[in-house]
C-alpha atoms as a PDB file:
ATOM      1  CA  UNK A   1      22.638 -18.596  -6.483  1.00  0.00           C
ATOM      2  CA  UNK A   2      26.313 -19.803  -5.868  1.00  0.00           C
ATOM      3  CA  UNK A   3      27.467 -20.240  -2.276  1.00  0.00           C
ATOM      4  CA  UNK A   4      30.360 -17.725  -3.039  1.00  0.00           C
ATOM      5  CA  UNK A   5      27.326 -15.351  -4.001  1.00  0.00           C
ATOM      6  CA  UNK A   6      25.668 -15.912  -0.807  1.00  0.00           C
ATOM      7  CA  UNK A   7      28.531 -15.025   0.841  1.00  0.00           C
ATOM      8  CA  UNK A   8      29.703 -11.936  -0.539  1.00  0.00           C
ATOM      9  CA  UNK A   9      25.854 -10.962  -0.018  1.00  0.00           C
ATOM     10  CA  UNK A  10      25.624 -11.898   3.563  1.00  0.00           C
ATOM     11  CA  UNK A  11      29.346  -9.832   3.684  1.00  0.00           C
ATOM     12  CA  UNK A  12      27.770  -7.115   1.933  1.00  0.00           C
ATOM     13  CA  UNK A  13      25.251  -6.831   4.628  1.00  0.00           C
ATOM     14  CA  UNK A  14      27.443  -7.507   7.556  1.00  0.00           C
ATOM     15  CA  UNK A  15      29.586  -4.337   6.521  1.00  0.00           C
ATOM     16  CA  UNK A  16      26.252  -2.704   6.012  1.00  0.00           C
ATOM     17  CA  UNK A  17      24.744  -3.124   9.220  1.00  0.00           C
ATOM     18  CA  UNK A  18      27.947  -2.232  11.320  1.00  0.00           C
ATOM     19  CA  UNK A  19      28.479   0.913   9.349  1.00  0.00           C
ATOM     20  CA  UNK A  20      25.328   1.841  10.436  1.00  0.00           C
ATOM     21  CA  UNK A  21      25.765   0.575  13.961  1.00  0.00           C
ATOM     22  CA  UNK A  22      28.830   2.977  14.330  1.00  0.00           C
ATOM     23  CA  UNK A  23      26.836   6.110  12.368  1.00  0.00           C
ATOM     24  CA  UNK A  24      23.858   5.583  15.138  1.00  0.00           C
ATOM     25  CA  UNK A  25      26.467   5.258  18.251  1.00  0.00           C
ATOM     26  CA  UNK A  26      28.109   8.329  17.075  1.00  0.00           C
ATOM     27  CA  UNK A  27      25.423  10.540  16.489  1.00  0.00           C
ATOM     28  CA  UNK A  28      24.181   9.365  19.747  1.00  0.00           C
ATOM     29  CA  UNK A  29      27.478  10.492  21.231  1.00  0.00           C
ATOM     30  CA  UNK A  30      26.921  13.892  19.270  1.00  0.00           C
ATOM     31  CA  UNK A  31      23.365  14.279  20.675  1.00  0.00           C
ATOM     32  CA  UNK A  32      24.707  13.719  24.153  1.00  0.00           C
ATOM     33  CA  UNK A  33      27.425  16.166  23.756  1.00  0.00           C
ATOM     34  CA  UNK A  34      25.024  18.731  22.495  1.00  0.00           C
ATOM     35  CA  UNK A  35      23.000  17.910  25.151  1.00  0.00           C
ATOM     36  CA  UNK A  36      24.994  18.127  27.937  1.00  0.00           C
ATOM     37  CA  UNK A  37      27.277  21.272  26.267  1.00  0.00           C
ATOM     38  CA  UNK A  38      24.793  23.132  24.995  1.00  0.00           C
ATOM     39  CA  UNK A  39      26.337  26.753  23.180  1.00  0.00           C
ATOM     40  CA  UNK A  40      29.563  25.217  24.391  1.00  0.00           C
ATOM     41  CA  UNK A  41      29.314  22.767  21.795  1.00  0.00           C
ATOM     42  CA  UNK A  42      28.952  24.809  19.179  1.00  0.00           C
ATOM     43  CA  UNK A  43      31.572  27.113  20.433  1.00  0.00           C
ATOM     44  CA  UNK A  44      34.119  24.315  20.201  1.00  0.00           C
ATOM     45  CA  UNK A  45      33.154  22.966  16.993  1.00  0.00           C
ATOM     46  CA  UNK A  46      33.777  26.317  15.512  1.00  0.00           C
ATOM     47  CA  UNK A  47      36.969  26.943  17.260  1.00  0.00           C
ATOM     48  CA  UNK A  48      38.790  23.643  16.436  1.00  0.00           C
ATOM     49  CA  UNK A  49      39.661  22.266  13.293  1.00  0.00           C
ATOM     50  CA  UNK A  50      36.583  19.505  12.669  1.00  0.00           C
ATOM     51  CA  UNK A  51      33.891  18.401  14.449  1.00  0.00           C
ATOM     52  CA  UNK A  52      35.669  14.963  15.788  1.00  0.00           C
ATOM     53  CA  UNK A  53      38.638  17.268  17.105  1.00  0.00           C
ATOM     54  CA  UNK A  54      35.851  19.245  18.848  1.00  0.00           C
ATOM     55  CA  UNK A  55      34.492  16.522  20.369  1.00  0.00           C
ATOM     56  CA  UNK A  56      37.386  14.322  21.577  1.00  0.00           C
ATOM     57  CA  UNK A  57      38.130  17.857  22.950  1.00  0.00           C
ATOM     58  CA  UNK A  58      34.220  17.893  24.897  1.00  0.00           C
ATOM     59  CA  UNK A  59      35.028  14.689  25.910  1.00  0.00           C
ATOM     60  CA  UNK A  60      38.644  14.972  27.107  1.00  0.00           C
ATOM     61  CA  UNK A  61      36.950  18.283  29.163  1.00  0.00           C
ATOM     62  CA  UNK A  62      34.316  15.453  30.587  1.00  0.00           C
ATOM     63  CA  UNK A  63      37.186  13.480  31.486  1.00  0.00           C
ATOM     64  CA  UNK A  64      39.080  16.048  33.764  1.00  0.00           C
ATOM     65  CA  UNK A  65      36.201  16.891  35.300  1.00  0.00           C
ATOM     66  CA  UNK A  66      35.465  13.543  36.756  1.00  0.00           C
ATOM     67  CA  UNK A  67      38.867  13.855  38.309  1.00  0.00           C
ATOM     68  CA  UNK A  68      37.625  16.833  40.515  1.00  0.00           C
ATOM     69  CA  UNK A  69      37.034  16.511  43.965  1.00  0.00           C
ATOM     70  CA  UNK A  70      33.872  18.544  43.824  1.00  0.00           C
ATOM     71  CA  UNK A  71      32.396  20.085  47.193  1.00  0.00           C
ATOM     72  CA  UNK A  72      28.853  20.657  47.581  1.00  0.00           C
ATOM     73  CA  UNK A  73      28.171  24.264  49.255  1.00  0.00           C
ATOM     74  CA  UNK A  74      26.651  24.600  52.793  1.00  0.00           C
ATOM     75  CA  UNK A  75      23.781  25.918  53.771  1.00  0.00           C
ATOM     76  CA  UNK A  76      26.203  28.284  55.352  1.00  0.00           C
ATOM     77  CA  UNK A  77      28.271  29.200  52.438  1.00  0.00           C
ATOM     78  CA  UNK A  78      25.365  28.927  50.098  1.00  0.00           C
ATOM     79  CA  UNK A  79      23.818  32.236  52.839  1.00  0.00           C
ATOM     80  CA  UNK A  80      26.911  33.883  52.921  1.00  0.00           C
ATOM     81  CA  UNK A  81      27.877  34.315  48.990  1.00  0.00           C
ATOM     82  CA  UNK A  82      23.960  35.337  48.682  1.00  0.00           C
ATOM     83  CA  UNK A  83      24.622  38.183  51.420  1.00  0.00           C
ATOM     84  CA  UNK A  84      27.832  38.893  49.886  1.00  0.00           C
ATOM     85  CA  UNK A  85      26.130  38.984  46.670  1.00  0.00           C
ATOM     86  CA  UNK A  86      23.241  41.100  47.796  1.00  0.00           C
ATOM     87  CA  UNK A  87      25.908  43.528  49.442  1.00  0.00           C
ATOM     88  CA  UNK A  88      28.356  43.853  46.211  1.00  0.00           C
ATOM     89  CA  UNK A  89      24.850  45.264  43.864  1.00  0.00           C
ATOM     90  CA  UNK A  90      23.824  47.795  46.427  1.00  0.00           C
ATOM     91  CA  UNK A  91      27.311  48.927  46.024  1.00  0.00           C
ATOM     92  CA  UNK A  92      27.138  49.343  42.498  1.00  0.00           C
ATOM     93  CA  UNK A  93      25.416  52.611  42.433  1.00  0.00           C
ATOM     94  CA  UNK A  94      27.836  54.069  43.871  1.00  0.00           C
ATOM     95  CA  UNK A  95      30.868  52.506  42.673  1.00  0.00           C
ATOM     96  CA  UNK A  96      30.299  50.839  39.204  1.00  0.00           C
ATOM     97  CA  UNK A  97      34.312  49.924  37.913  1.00  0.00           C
ATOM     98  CA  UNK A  98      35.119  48.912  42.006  1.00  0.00           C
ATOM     99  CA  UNK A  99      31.978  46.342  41.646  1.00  0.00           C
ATOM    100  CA  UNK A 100      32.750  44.410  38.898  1.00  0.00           C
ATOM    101  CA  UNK A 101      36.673  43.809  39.968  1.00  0.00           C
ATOM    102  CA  UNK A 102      34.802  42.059  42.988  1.00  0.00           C
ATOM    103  CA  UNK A 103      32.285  40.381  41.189  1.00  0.00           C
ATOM    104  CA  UNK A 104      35.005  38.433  39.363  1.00  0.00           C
ATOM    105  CA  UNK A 105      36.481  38.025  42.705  1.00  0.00           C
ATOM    106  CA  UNK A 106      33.214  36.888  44.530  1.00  0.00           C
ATOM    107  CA  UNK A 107      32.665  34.126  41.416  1.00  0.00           C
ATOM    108  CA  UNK A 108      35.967  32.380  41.326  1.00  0.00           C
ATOM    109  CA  UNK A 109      36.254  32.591  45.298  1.00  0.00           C
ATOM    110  CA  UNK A 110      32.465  30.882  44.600  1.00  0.00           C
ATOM    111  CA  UNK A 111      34.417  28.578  41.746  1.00  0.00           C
ATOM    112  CA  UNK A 112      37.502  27.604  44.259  1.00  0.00           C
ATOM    113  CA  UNK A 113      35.297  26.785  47.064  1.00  0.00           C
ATOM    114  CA  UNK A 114      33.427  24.142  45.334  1.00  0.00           C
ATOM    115  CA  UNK A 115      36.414  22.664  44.155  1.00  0.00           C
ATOM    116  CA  UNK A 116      37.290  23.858  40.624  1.00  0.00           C
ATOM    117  CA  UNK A 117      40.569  24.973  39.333  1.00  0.00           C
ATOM    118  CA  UNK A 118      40.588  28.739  39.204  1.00  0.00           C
ATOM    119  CA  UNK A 119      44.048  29.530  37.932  1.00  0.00           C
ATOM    120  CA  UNK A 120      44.103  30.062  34.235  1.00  0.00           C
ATOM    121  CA  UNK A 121      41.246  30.991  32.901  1.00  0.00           C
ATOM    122  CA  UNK A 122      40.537  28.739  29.667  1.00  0.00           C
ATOM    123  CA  UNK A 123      41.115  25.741  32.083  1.00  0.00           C
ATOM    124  CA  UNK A 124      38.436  27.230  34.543  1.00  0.00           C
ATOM    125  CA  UNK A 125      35.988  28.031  31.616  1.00  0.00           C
ATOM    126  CA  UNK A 126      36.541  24.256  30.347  1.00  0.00           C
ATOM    127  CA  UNK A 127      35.988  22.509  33.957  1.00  0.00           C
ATOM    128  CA  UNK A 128      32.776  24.614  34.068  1.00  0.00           C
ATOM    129  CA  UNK A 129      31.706  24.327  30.667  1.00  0.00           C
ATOM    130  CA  UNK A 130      30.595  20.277  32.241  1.00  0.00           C
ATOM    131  CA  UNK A 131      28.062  21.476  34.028  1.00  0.00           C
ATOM    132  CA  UNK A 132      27.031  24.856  33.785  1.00  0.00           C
ATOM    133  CA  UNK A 133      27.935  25.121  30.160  1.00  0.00           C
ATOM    134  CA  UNK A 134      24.604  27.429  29.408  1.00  0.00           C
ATOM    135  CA  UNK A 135      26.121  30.370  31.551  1.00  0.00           C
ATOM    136  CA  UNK A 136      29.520  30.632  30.191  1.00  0.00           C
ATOM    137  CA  UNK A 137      29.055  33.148  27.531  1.00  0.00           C
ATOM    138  CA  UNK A 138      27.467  35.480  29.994  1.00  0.00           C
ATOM    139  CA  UNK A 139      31.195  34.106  32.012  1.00  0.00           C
ATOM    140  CA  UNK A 140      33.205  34.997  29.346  1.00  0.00           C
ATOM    141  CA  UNK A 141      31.529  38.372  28.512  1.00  0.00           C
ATOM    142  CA  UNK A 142      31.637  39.682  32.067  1.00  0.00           C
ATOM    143  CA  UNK A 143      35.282  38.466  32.422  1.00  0.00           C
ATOM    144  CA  UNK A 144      36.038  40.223  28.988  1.00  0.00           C
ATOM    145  CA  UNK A 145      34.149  43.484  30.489  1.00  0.00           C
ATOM    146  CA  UNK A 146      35.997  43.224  33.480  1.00  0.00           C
ATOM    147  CA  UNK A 147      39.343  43.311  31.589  1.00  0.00           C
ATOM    148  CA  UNK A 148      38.473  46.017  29.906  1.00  0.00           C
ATOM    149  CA  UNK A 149      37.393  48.147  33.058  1.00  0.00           C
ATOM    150  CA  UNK A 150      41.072  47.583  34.211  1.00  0.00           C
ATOM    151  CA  UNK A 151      42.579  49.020  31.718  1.00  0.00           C
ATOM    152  CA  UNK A 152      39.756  52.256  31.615  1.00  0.00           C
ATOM    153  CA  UNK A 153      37.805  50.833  28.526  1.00  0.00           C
ATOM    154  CA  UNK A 154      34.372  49.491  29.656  1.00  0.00           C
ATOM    155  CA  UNK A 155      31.497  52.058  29.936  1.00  0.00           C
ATOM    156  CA  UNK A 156      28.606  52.101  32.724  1.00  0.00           C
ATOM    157  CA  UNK A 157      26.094  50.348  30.840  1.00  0.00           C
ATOM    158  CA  UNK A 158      28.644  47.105  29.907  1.00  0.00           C
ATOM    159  CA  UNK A 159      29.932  46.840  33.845  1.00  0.00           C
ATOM    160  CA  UNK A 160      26.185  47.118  34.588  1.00  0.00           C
ATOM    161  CA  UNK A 161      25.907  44.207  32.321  1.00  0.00           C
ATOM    162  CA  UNK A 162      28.982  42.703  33.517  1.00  0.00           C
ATOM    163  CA  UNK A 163      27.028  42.464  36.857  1.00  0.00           C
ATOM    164  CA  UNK A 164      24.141  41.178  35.112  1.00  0.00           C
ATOM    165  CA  UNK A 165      26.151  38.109  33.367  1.00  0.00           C
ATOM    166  CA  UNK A 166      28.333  37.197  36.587  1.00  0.00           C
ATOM    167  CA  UNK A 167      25.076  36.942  38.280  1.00  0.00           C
ATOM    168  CA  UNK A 168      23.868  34.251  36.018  1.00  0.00           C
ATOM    169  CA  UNK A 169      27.137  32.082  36.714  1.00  0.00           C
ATOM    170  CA  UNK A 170      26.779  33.306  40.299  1.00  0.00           C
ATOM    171  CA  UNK A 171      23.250  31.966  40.374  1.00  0.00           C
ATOM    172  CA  UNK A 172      24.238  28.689  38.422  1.00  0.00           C
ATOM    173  CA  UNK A 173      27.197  27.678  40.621  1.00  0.00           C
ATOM    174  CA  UNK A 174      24.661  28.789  43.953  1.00  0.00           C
ATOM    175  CA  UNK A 175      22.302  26.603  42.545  1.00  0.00           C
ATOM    176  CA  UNK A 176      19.537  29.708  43.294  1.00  0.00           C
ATOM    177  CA  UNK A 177      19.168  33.034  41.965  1.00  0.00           C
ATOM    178  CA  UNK A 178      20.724  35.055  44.967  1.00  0.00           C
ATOM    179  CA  UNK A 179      18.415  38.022  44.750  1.00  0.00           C
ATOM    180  CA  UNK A 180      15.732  36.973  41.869  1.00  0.00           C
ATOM    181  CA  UNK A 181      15.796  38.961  39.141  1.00  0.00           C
ATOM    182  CA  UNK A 182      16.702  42.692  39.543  1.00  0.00           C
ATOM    183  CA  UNK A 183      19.364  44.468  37.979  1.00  0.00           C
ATOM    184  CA  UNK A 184      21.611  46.230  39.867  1.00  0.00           C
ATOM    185  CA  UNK A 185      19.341  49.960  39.723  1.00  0.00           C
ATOM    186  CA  UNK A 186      16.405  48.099  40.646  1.00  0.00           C
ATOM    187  CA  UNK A 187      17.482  46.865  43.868  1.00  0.00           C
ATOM    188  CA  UNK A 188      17.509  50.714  44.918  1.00  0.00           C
ATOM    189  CA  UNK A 189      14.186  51.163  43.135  1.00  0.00           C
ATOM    190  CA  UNK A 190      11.430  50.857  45.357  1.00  0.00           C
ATOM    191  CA  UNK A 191       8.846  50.273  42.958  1.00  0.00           C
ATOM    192  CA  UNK A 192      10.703  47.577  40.952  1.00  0.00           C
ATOM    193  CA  UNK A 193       8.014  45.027  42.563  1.00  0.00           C
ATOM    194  CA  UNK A 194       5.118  47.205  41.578  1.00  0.00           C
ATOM    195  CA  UNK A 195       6.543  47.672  38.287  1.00  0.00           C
ATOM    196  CA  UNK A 196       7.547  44.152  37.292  1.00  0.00           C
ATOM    197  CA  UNK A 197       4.508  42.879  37.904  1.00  0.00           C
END
Protein backbone atom coordinates (compact mmCIF):
# COMPACT_ATOMS: atom_id res chain seq x y z
CA UNK A 1 0.00 0.00 0.00
CA UNK A 2 1.13 3.61 -1.00
CA UNK A 3 1.43 6.21 1.75
CA UNK A 4 -1.10 8.43 -0.25
CA UNK A 5 -3.39 5.21 0.13
CA UNK A 6 -2.92 5.10 3.74
CA UNK A 7 -3.91 8.37 3.97
CA UNK A 8 -6.96 8.75 2.14
CA UNK A 9 -7.90 5.48 4.25
CA UNK A 10 -7.08 6.84 7.60
CA UNK A 11 -9.20 10.19 6.05
CA UNK A 12 -11.84 7.94 5.08
CA UNK A 13 -12.18 6.82 8.59
CA UNK A 14 -11.64 10.08 10.31
CA UNK A 15 -14.80 11.48 8.37
CA UNK A 16 -16.37 8.21 9.31
CA UNK A 17 -16.04 8.24 12.86
CA UNK A 18 -17.05 12.01 13.35
CA UNK A 19 -20.13 11.55 11.26
CA UNK A 20 -21.05 9.15 13.58
CA UNK A 21 -19.91 11.10 16.60
CA UNK A 22 -22.37 13.96 15.55
CA UNK A 23 -25.40 11.23 14.56
CA UNK A 24 -24.93 9.75 18.36
CA UNK A 25 -24.75 13.45 20.05
CA UNK A 26 -27.80 14.34 18.20
CA UNK A 27 -29.95 11.60 18.77
CA UNK A 28 -28.88 11.92 22.28
CA UNK A 29 -30.10 15.50 22.16
CA UNK A 30 -33.42 14.06 20.55
CA UNK A 31 -33.81 11.45 23.34
CA UNK A 32 -33.39 14.17 25.91
CA UNK A 33 -35.86 16.39 24.32
CA UNK A 34 -38.34 13.61 24.15
CA UNK A 35 -37.59 12.95 27.44
CA UNK A 36 -37.93 15.94 29.09
CA UNK A 37 -41.05 17.19 26.52
CA UNK A 38 -42.83 14.35 26.40
CA UNK A 39 -46.40 14.87 24.00
CA UNK A 40 -44.95 18.34 23.74
CA UNK A 41 -42.41 17.06 21.57
CA UNK A 42 -44.36 15.56 19.31
CA UNK A 43 -46.74 18.40 19.25
CA UNK A 44 -43.97 20.67 18.02
CA UNK A 45 -42.50 18.46 15.58
CA UNK A 46 -45.80 18.29 13.89
CA UNK A 47 -46.53 21.90 14.07
CA UNK A 48 -43.23 23.28 12.63
CA UNK A 49 -41.76 22.75 9.45
CA UNK A 50 -38.93 19.78 10.29
CA UNK A 51 -37.86 18.15 13.08
CA UNK A 52 -34.49 20.42 13.61
CA UNK A 53 -36.88 23.61 13.46
CA UNK A 54 -38.88 21.79 16.18
CA UNK A 55 -36.19 21.29 18.21
CA UNK A 56 -34.08 24.48 18.11
CA UNK A 57 -37.67 25.65 18.93
CA UNK A 58 -37.72 22.96 22.37
CA UNK A 59 -34.56 24.21 23.02
CA UNK A 60 -34.94 27.98 22.53
CA UNK A 61 -38.29 27.25 25.03
CA UNK A 62 -35.48 25.56 27.53
CA UNK A 63 -33.58 28.59 27.15
CA UNK A 64 -36.25 31.21 28.32
CA UNK A 65 -37.11 29.25 30.93
CA UNK A 66 -33.80 29.31 32.64
CA UNK A 67 -34.21 33.04 32.57
CA UNK A 68 -37.25 32.78 35.02
CA UNK A 69 -37.04 33.75 38.39
CA UNK A 70 -39.02 30.78 39.58
CA UNK A 71 -40.66 30.85 43.21
CA UNK A 72 -41.20 27.81 45.08
CA UNK A 73 -44.85 27.82 46.79
CA UNK A 74 -45.29 27.96 50.63
CA UNK A 75 -46.60 25.75 52.71
CA UNK A 76 -49.05 28.56 53.03
CA UNK A 77 -49.89 29.14 49.49
CA UNK A 78 -49.50 25.52 48.64
CA UNK A 79 -52.88 25.21 51.69
CA UNK A 80 -54.57 27.99 50.39
CA UNK A 81 -54.88 27.16 46.42
CA UNK A 82 -55.84 23.47 47.81
CA UNK A 83 -58.79 25.16 49.92
CA UNK A 84 -59.49 27.38 47.13
CA UNK A 85 -59.44 24.46 44.96
CA UNK A 86 -61.55 22.28 47.17
CA UNK A 87 -64.08 25.33 47.44
CA UNK A 88 -64.32 26.13 43.46
CA UNK A 89 -65.60 21.92 42.82
CA UNK A 90 -68.21 22.03 45.51
CA UNK A 91 -69.37 24.97 43.62
CA UNK A 92 -69.66 23.29 40.50
CA UNK A 93 -72.90 21.62 41.10
CA UNK A 94 -74.44 24.38 41.32
CA UNK A 95 -72.88 26.64 38.97
CA UNK A 96 -71.08 24.68 36.13
CA UNK A 97 -70.18 27.77 33.26
CA UNK A 98 -69.32 30.29 36.62
CA UNK A 99 -66.70 27.37 37.72
CA UNK A 100 -64.68 26.93 34.96
CA UNK A 101 -64.17 30.95 34.25
CA UNK A 102 -62.50 30.61 37.82
CA UNK A 103 -60.73 27.61 37.33
CA UNK A 104 -58.76 29.33 34.56
CA UNK A 105 -58.49 32.11 36.95
CA UNK A 106 -57.37 29.98 40.03
CA UNK A 107 -54.49 28.22 37.53
CA UNK A 108 -52.79 31.21 36.07
CA UNK A 109 -53.14 33.17 39.52
CA UNK A 110 -51.36 29.50 40.57
CA UNK A 111 -48.98 30.10 37.21
CA UNK A 112 -48.14 33.99 38.17
CA UNK A 113 -47.39 33.23 41.68
CA UNK A 114 -44.66 30.87 40.99
CA UNK A 115 -43.19 33.10 38.68
CA UNK A 116 -44.27 32.34 35.08
CA UNK A 117 -45.38 34.71 32.48
CA UNK A 118 -49.14 34.57 32.25
CA UNK A 119 -49.94 37.12 29.60
CA UNK A 120 -50.34 35.56 26.22
CA UNK A 121 -51.18 32.38 26.23
CA UNK A 122 -48.81 30.41 23.68
CA UNK A 123 -45.90 32.06 25.68
CA UNK A 124 -47.44 30.66 29.02
CA UNK A 125 -48.11 27.17 27.41
CA UNK A 126 -44.30 27.23 26.13
CA UNK A 127 -42.67 28.33 29.67
CA UNK A 128 -44.73 25.42 31.10
CA UNK A 129 -44.31 23.00 28.50
CA UNK A 130 -40.31 22.79 30.50
CA UNK A 131 -41.53 21.24 33.17
CA UNK A 132 -44.89 20.11 33.31
CA UNK A 133 -45.04 19.36 29.65
CA UNK A 134 -47.27 15.96 30.35
CA UNK A 135 -50.31 18.18 31.55
CA UNK A 136 -50.57 20.65 28.85
CA UNK A 137 -52.98 19.01 26.59
CA UNK A 138 -55.38 18.58 29.43
CA UNK A 139 -54.13 22.85 29.68
CA UNK A 140 -54.95 23.49 26.39
CA UNK A 141 -58.27 21.53 26.27
CA UNK A 142 -59.71 23.12 29.40
CA UNK A 143 -58.55 26.59 28.18
CA UNK A 144 -60.20 25.75 24.71
CA UNK A 145 -63.48 24.60 26.80
CA UNK A 146 -63.35 27.56 28.70
CA UNK A 147 -63.42 29.76 25.55
CA UNK A 148 -66.05 28.18 24.34
CA UNK A 149 -68.28 28.51 27.59
CA UNK A 150 -67.80 32.34 27.06
CA UNK A 151 -69.18 32.58 24.13
CA UNK A 152 -72.37 29.90 25.17
CA UNK A 153 -70.81 26.85 23.26
CA UNK A 154 -69.46 24.28 25.79
CA UNK A 155 -72.00 21.73 27.22
CA UNK A 156 -72.10 20.33 30.98
CA UNK A 157 -70.24 17.30 30.41
CA UNK A 158 -67.01 19.28 28.55
CA UNK A 159 -66.90 22.15 31.55
CA UNK A 160 -67.15 19.08 33.83
CA UNK A 161 -64.16 17.93 31.98
CA UNK A 162 -62.74 21.26 31.77
CA UNK A 163 -62.59 20.95 35.64
CA UNK A 164 -61.20 17.63 35.34
CA UNK A 165 -58.10 18.77 32.98
CA UNK A 166 -57.33 22.15 34.96
CA UNK A 167 -57.09 19.95 37.90
CA UNK A 168 -54.31 17.96 36.45
CA UNK A 169 -52.21 21.27 35.72
CA UNK A 170 -53.55 22.46 39.08
CA UNK A 171 -52.17 19.34 40.70
CA UNK A 172 -48.84 19.48 38.60
CA UNK A 173 -47.95 23.13 39.33
CA UNK A 174 -49.14 22.24 43.40
CA UNK A 175 -46.87 19.57 43.21
CA UNK A 176 -49.96 17.31 45.00
CA UNK A 177 -53.24 16.31 43.87
CA UNK A 178 -55.38 18.96 45.86
CA UNK A 179 -58.31 16.70 46.58
CA UNK A 180 -57.12 13.07 45.17
CA UNK A 181 -59.01 11.89 42.63
CA UNK A 182 -62.77 12.78 42.50
CA UNK A 183 -64.52 14.46 39.90
CA UNK A 184 -66.38 17.25 40.59
CA UNK A 185 -70.07 15.04 41.34
CA UNK A 186 -68.21 12.84 43.49
CA UNK A 187 -67.10 15.23 45.96
CA UNK A 188 -70.98 15.60 46.80
CA UNK A 189 -71.32 11.83 46.61
CA UNK A 190 -71.06 10.30 49.81
CA UNK A 191 -70.35 6.96 48.78
CA UNK A 192 -67.62 7.84 46.24
CA UNK A 193 -65.09 6.18 48.92
CA UNK A 194 -67.19 3.08 49.22
CA UNK A 195 -67.56 2.94 45.63
CA UNK A 196 -64.02 3.51 44.39
CA UNK A 197 -62.73 1.07 46.28
Amino acid sequence: MSPTQVIVIVLVVLVVVAALAVAVRSLGRRRALRDRFGPEYDRVVAEQDSRSAAERELRDRERRHAELSLTPLSPESRARYSAAWEELQVRFIDSPGETVGDADELVTRLIEEQGYPTGDFSDQIAHLSVEHARTLTNYRDAHDIHLRNTRGEASTEELRQAVVHYRALFADLLGEEPLGNRTPEQRHHPDHDATSR
